[in-house]
Protein backbone atom coordinates (compact mmCIF):
# COMPACT_ATOMS: atom_id res chain seq x y z
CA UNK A 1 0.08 -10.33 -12.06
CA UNK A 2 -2.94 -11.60 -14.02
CA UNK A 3 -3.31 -15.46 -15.48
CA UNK A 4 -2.78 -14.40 -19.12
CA UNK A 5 0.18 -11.76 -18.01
CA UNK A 6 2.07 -15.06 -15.93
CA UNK A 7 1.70 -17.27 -19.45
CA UNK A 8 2.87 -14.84 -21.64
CA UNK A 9 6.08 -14.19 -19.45
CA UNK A 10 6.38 -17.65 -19.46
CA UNK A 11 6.38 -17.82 -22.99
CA UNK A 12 8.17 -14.29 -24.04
CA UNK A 13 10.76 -14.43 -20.76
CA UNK A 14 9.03 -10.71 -20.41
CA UNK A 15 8.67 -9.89 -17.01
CA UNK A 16 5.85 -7.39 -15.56
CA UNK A 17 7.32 -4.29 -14.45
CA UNK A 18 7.78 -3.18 -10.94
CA UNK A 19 4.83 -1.03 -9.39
CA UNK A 20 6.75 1.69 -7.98
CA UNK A 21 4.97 4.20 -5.39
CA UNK A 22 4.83 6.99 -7.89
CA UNK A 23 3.05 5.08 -10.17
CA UNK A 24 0.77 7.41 -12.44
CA UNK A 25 -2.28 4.72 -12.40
CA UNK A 26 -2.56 4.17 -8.41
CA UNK A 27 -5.98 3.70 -7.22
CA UNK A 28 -7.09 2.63 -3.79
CA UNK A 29 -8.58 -0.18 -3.47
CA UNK A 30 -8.18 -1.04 0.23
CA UNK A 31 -8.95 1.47 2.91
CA UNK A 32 -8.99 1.22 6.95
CA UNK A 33 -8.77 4.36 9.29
CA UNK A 34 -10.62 2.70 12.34
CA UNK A 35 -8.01 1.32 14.77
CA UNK A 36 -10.37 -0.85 16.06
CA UNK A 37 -11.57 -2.80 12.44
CA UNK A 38 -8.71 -6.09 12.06
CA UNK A 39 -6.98 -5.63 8.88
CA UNK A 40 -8.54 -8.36 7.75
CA UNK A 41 -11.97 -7.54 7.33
CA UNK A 42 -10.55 -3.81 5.84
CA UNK A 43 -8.67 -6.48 3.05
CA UNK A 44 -12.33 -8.64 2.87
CA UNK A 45 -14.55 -5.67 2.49
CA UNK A 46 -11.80 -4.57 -0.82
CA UNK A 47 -13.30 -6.12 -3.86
CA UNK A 48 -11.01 -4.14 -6.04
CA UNK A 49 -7.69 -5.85 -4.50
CA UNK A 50 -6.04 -8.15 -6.19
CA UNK A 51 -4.51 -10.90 -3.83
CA UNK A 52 -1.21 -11.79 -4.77
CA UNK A 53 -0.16 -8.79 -6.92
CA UNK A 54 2.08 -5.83 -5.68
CA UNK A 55 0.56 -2.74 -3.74
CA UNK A 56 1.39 0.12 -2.37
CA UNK A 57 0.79 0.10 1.68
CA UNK A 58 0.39 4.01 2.48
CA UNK A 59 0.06 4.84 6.15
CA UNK A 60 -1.21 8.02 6.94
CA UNK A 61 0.53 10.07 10.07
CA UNK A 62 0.89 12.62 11.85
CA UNK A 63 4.04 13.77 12.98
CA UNK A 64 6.13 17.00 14.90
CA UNK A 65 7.46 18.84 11.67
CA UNK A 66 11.00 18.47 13.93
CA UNK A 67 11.14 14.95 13.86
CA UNK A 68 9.78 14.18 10.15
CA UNK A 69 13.07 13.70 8.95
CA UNK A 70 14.47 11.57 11.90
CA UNK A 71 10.91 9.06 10.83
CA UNK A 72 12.06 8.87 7.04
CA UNK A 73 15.55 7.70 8.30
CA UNK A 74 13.95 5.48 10.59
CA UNK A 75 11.52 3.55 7.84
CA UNK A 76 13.22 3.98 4.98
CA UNK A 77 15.75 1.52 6.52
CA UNK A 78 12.61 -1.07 5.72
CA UNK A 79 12.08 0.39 2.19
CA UNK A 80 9.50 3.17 2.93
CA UNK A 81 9.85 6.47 1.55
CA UNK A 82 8.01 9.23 3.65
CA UNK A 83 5.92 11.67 1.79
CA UNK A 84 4.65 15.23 2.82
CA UNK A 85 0.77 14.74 2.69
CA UNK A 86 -0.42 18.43 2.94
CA UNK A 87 -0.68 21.19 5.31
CA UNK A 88 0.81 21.40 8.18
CA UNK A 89 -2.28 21.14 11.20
CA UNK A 90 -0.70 23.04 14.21
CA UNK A 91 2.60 21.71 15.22
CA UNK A 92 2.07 18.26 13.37
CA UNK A 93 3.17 17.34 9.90
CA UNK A 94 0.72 15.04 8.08
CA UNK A 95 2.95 12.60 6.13
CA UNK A 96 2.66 9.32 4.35
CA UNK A 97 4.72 6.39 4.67
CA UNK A 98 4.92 4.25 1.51
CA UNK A 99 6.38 0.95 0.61
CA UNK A 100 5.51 -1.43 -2.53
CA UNK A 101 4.77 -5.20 -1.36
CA UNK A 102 2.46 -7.88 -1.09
CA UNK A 103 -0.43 -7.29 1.19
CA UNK A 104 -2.19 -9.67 3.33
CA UNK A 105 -3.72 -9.36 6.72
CA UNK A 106 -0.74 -10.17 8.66
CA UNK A 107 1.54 -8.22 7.16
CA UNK A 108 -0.86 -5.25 7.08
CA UNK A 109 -1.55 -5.60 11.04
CA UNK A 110 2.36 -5.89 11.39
CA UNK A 111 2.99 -2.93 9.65
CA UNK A 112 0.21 -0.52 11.10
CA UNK A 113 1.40 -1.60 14.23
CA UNK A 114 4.99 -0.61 13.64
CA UNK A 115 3.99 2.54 11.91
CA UNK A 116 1.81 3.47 15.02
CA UNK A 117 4.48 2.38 17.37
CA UNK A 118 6.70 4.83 15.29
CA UNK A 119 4.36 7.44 15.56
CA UNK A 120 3.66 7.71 19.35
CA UNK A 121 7.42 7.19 19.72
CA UNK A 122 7.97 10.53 17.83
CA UNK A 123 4.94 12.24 19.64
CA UNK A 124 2.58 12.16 16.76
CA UNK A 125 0.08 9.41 15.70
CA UNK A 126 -0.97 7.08 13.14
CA UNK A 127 -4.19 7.99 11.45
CA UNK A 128 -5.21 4.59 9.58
CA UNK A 129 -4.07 2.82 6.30
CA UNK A 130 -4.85 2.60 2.16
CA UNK A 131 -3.54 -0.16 -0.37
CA UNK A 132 -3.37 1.12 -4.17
CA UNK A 133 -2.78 -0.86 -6.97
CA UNK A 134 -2.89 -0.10 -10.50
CA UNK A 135 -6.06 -1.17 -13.03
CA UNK A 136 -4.11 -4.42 -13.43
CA UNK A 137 -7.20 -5.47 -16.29
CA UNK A 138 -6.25 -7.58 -18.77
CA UNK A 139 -7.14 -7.01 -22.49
CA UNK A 140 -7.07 -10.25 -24.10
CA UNK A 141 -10.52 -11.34 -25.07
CA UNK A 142 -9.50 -14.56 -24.36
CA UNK A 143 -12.86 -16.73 -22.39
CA UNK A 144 -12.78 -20.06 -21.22
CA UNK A 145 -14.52 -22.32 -24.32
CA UNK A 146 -18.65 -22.66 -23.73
CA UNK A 147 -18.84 -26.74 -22.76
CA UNK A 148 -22.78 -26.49 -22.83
């Protein structure tokens, strides 16, 4: 949530609403598929991410088609929904995991680790990781007064 959004739901009692992960105005803004790049430096290199405002952590797998539904049970117990995300490639399903939260490099390194613990338990594998987040821009032409 932007500066002038926070002040005018002080103001109004208006509250922003909730990114959800079907969200028509998703972008990605974060990116890693390189197991060996920290999260961090994935969330450094993003100059589009807003810090502090909700996301949308999408991990990309790859999974047996026979045990895609026994993964959605298993994550959406932590509030991830699993998505089909195209073609299946021989006998592996790709999928996406999804879940809306505040990202930050720990949480992101948590997370790809569970997802790619989940994977390898289910014999498939975890390909990488994307944020998204909506424009988020405000449109007040509000600037800070010229003191010069």
């Amino acid at each position: 949530m932007g500066f002038l959004a926070r002040v005018r739901a002080l103001f109004t009692g208006s509250r922003t609403p909730e990114l959800t992960t079907d969200d028509p105005g998703l972008a990605v803004v974060a990116a890693s598929f390189d197991d060996a790049e920290a999260p961090s430096a994935a969330l450094a290199r993003a100059t589009a991410l807003r810090a502090g405002d909700q996301a949308v952590l999408r991990h990309h797998l790859r999974l047996p088609a026979d045990r895609v539904d026994e993964a959605a049970r298993l994550i959406a117990q932590d509030g991830y929904v699993l998505r089909e995300n195209g073609p299946p490639e021989g006998d592996l399903s790709p999928v996406a995991a999804l879940r809306v939260q505040l990202v930050d490099a720990l949480h992101c390194a948590q997370e790809r680790s569970r997802m790619a613990s989940l994977a390898q338990r289910l014999g498939g594998t975890a390909l990488g990781w994307d944020v998204l987040q909506t424009s988020g821009r405000e449109t007040d032409n509000i600037d800070a007064p010229d003191l010069a």
